[in-house]
Protein backbone atom coordinates (compact mmCIF):
# COMPACT_ATOMS: atom_id res chain seq x y z
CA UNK A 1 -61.24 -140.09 25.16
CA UNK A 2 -63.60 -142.02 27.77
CA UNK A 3 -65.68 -139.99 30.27
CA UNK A 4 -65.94 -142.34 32.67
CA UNK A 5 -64.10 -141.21 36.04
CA UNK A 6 -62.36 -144.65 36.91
CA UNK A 7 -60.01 -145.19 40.20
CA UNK A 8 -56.76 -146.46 40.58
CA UNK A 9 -54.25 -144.30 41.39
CA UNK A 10 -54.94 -142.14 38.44
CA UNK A 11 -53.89 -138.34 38.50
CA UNK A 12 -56.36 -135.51 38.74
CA UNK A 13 -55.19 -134.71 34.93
CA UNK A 14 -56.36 -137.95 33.68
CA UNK A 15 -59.58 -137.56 35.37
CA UNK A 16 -60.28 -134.10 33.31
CA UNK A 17 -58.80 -135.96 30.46
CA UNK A 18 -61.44 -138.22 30.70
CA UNK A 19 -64.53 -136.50 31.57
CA UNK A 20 -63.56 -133.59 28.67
CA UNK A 21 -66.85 -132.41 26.81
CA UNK A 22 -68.04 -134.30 23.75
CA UNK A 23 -66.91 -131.95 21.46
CA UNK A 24 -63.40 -131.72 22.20
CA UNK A 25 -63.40 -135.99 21.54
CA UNK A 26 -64.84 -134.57 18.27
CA UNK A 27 -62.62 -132.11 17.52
CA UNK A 28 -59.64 -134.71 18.66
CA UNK A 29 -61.37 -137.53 16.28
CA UNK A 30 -61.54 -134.97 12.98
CA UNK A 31 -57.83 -134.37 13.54
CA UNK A 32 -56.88 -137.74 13.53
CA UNK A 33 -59.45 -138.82 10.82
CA UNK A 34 -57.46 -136.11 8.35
CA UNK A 35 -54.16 -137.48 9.24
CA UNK A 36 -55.30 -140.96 8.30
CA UNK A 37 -56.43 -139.76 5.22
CA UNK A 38 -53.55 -137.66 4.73
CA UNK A 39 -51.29 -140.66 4.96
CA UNK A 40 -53.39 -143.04 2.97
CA UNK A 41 -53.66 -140.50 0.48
CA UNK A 42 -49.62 -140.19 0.43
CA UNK A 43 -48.90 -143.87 0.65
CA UNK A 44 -51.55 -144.65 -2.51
CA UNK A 45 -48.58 -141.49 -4.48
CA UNK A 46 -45.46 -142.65 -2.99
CA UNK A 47 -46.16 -146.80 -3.71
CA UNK A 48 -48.42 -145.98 -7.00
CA UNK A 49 -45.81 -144.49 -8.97
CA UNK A 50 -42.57 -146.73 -7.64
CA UNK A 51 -41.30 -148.63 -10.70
CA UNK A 52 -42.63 -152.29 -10.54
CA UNK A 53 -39.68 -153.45 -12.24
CA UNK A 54 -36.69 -151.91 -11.06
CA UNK A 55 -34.67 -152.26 -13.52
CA UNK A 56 -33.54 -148.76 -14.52
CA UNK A 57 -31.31 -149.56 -17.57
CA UNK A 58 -34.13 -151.04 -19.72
CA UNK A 59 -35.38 -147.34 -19.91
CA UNK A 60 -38.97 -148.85 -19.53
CA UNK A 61 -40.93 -147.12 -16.53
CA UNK A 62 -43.76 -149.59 -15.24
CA UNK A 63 -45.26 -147.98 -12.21
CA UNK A 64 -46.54 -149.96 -9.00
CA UNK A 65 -49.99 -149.18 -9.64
CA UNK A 66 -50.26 -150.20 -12.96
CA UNK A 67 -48.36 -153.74 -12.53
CA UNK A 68 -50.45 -154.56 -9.76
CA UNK A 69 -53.35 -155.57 -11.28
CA UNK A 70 -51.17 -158.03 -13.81
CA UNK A 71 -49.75 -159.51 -10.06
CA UNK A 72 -53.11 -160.22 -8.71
CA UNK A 73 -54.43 -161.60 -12.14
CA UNK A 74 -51.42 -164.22 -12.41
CA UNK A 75 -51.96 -164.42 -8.72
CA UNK A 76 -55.69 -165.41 -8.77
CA UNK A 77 -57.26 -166.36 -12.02
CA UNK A 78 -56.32 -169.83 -13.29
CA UNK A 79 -55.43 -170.23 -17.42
CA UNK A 80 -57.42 -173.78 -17.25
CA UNK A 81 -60.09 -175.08 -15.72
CA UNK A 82 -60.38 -179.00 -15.85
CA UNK A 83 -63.86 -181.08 -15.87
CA UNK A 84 -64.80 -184.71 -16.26
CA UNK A 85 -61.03 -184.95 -18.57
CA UNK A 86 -61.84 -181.69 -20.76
CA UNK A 87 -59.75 -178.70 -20.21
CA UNK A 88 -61.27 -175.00 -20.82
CA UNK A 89 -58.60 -172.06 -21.42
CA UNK A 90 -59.39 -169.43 -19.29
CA UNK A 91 -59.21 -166.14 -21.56
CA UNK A 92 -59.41 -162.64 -20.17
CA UNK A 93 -60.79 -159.33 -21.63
CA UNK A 94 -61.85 -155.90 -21.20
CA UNK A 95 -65.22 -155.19 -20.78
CA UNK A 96 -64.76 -151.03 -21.49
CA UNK A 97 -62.14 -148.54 -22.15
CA UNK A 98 -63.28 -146.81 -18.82
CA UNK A 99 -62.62 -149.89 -16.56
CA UNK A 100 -58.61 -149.02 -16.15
CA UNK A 101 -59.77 -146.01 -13.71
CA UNK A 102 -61.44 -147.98 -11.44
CA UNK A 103 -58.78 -150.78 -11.53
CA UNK A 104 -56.25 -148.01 -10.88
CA UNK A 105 -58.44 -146.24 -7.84
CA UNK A 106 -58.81 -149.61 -6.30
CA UNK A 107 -55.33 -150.30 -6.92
CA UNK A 108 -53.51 -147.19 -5.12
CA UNK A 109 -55.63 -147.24 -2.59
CA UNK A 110 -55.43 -151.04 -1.36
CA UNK A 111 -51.61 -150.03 -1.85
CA UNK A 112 -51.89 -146.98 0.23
CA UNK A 113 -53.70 -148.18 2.70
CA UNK A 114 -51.36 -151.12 2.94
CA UNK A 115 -49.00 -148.50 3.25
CA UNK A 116 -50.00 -146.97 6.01
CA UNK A 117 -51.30 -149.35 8.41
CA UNK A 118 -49.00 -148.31 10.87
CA UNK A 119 -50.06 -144.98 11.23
CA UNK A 120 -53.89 -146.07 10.53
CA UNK A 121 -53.75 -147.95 13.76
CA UNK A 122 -51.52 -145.80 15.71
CA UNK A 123 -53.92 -143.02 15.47
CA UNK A 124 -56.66 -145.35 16.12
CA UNK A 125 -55.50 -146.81 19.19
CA UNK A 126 -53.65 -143.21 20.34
CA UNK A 127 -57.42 -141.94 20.28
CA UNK A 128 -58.10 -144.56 22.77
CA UNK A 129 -55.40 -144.22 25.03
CA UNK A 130 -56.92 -141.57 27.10
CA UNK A 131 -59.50 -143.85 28.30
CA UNK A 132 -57.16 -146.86 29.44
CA UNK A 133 -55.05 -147.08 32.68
CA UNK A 134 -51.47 -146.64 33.32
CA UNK A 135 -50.33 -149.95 32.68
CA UNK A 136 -52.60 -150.65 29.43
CA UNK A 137 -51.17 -147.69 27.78
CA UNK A 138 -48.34 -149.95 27.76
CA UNK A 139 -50.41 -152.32 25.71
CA UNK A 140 -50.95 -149.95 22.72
CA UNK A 141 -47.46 -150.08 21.11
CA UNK A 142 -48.43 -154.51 20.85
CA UNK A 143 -51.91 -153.38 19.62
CA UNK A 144 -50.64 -151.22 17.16
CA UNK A 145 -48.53 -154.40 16.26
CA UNK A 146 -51.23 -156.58 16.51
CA UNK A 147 -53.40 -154.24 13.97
CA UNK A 148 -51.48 -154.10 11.31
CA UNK A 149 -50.82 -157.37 11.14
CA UNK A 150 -54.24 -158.81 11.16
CA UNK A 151 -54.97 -155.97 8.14
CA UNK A 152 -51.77 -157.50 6.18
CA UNK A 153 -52.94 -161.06 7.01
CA UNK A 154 -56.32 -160.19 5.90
CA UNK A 155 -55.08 -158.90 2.88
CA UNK A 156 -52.84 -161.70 2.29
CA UNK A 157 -55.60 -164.43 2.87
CA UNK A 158 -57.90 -162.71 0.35
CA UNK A 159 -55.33 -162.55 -2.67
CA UNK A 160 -53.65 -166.15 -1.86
CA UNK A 161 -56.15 -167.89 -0.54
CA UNK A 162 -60.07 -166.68 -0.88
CA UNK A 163 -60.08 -165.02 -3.99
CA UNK A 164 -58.11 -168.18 -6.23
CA UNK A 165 -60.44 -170.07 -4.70
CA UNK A 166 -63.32 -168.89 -5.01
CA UNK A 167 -62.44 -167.74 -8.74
CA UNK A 168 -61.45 -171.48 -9.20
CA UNK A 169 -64.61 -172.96 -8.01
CA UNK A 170 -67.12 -170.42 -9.64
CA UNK A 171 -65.51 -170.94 -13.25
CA UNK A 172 -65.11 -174.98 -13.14
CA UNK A 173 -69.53 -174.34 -12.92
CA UNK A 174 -68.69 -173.09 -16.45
CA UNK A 175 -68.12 -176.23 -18.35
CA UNK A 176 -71.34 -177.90 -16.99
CA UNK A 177 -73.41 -175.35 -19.20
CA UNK A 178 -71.27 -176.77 -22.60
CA UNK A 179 -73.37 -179.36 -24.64
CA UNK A 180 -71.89 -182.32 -25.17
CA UNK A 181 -68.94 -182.14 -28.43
CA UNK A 182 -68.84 -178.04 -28.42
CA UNK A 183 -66.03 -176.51 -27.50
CA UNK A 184 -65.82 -173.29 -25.27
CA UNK A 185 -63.60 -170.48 -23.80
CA UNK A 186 -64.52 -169.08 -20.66
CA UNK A 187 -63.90 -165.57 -20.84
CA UNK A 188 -63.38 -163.22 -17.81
CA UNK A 189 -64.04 -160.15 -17.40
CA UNK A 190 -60.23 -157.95 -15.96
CA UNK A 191 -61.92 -155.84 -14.01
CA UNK A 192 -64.07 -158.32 -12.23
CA UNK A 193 -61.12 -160.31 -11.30
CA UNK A 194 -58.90 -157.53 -10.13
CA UNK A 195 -62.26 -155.45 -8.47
CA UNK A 196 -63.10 -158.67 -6.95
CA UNK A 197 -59.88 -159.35 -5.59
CA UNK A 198 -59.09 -156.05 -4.24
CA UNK A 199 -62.60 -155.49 -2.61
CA UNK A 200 -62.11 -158.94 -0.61
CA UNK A 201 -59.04 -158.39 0.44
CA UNK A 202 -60.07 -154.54 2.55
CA UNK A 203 -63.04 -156.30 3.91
CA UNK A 204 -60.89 -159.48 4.93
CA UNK A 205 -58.49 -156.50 6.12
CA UNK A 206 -60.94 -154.67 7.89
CA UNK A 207 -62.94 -157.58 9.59
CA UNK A 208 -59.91 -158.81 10.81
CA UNK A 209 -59.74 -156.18 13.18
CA UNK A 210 -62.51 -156.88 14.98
CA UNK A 211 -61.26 -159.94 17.47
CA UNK A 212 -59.15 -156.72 18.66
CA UNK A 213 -61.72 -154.58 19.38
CA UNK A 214 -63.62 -157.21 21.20
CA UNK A 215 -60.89 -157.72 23.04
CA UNK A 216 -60.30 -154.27 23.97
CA UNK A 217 -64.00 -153.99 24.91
CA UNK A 218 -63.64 -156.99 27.31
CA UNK A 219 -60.22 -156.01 28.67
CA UNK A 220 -61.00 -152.37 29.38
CA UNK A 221 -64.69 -153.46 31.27
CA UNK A 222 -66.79 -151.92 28.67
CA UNK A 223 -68.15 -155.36 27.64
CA UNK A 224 -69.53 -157.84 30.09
CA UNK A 225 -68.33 -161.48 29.62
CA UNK A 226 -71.73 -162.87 29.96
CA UNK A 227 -72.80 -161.69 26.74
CA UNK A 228 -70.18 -164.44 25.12
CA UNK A 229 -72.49 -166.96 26.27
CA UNK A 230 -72.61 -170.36 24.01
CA UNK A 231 -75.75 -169.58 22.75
CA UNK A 232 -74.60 -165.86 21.54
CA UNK A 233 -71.26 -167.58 20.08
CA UNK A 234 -73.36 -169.76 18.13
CA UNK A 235 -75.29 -166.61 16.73
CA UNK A 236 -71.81 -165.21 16.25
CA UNK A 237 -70.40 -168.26 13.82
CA UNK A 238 -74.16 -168.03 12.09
CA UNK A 239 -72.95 -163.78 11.12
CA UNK A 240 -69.53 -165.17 10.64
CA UNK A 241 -71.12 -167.36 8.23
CA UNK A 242 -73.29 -165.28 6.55
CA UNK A 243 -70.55 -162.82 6.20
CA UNK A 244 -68.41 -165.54 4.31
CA UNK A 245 -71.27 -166.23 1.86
CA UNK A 246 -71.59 -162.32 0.83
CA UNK A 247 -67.23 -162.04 0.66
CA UNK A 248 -67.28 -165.35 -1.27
CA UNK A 249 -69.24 -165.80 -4.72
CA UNK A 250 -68.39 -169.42 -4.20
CA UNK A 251 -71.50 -171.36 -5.03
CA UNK A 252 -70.51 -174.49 -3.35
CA UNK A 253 -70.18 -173.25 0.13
CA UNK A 254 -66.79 -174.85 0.84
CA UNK A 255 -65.80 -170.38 0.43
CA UNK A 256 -68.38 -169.64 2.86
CA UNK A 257 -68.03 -171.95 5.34
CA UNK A 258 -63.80 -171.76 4.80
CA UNK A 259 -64.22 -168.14 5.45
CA UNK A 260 -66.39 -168.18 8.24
CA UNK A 261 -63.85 -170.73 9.91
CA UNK A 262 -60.51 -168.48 9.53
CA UNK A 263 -63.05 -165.25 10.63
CA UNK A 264 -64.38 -167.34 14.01
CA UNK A 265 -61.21 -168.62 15.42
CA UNK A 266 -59.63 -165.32 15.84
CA UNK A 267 -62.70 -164.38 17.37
CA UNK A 268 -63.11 -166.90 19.60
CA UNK A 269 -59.55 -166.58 20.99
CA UNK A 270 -60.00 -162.58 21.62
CA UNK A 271 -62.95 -163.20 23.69
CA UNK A 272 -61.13 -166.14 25.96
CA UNK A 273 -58.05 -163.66 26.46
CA UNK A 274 -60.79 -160.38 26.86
CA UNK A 275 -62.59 -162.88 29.67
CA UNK A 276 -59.15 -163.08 30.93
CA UNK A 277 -58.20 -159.30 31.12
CA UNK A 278 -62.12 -158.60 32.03
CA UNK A 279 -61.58 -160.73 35.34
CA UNK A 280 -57.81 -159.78 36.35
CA UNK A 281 -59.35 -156.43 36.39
CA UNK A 282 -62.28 -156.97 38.51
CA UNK A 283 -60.04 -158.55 40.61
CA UNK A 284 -57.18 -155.84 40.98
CA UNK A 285 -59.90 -153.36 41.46
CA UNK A 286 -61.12 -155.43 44.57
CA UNK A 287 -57.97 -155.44 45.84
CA UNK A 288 -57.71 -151.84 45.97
CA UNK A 289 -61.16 -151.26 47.05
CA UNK A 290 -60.65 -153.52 50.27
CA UNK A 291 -56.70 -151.62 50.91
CA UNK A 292 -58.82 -148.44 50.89
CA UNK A 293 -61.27 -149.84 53.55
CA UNK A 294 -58.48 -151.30 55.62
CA UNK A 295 -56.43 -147.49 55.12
CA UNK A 296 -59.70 -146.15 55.97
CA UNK A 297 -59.89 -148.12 58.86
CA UNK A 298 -56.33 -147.75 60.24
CA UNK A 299 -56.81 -144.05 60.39
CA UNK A 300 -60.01 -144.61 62.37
């Protein structure tokens, strides 16, 4: 990966390395875009059909995939929802027969991809390595690291945090519809709640990892600091923002703005450490330049 022929002490192999034809990046990017899959795909078996409740002398088999949806349902959804001193039981149905598949997909493959996070990175960042110097193929081991747990914490922030939140605030709206002395049951929809929940918590997952890539842009010279002016980190909260309102059904903007908040920050700190790495580098490449004059010179 990375055709662009870059000094410092590198070998004449990682020079070829680097300037290899497009298709032989494409050929190396199928192969490691089939062994993701391949290990996603064997994660969603392997942690889909564990027993949930591990307790093999009941002689009941509940497998992962199937219990999972009951976790993020007593995880997320609230029985009651209280207004102005009136409580509303929170009841929960099936819409269709045909909804378990989709619960099920979503399911195995949140839990597969959970799963294998480890490799999804390492073959990420291993595509990468080509294009980095000596001593920031060091760095890919801590990315790797770093990667998977910005996915979990993602994850984690959606099911414990976002989604009983938002869920909370969208169905306490509920009550204000009621006439005065009716009484009502707010019913909700199991697939919506689990779909929901699992849908927010890959694209908390996945936008999670982009502080890392900004600050592998910055670090490896590819991006230019000045582009993280004030004025473009402004515009940058403003998508953060707008992201948070599309993730978040939340009416009341307290979601949008909370998400928008936890997306920025990480953000904001990869671009002061890429701004970091992005100027250590110039400089250490001065360095060199002006030894090879003074070499240069010497031999004069």
């Amino acid at each position: 990966m990375g055709g662009a022929k870059r000094s410092g002490g590198d070998t004449s192999e990682d020079v070829r390395e680097r300037e290899a034809p497009l298709w032989d990046h494409i050929v190396e990017l199928s192969i490691r875009l089939r062994r993701i899959v391949c290990a996603v795909l064997i994660s969603s078996v392997v942690l889909s059909v564990l027993p949930a409740n591990w307790n093999f002398n009941s002689g009941v088999y509940v497998p992962l995939v199937s219990y999972f949806p009951s976790l993020i349902i007593q995880t997320v959804l609230p029985k009651q929802v209280g207004l102005f001193g009136k409580t509303y039981n929170v009841v929960i149905m099936p819409e269709s027969p045909f909804e378990t598949f989709q619960i099920i997909f979503l399911s195995a493959l949140l839990l597969g991809l959970v799963g294998a996070s480890p490799i999804v990175a390492r073959e990420v960042w291993a595509y990468l390595e080509p294009a980095l110097y000596p001593h920031e193929k060091k760095m890919i081991k801590k990315l790797v690291v770093v990667s998977v747990g910005l996915f979990l914490f993602g994850v984690w922030l959606a099911v414990y945090i976002v989604a009983p939140w938002t869920l909370k605030i969208t169905l306490s709206l509920y009550p204000f519809f009621v006439p005065q002395g009716y009484e009502a049951i707010i019913r909700v929809s199991v697939s919506d709640v689990v779909i929901l929940t699992i849908e927010l918590a890959l694209a908390l997952g996945i936008v999670f990892q982009v502080p890392l890539i900004m600050y592998y842009l910055l670090a490896g010279g590819i991006l230019d600091p000045s582009i993280f002016s004030k004025d473009s980190m402004k515009i940058a909260f403003v998508v953060m923002l707008f992201i948070g309102a599309v993730i978040s059904p939340d009416p009341s903007g307290l979601g949008m703005i909370a998400i928008a908040i936890l997306l920025y920050l990480p953000f904001y700190i990869a671009v002061k450490l890429g701004e970091k790495a992005y100027y250590k580098r110039v400089l250490r490449e001065l360095v060199k330049e002006e030894e090879i004059d003074v070499i240069r010179v010497k031999k004069r």
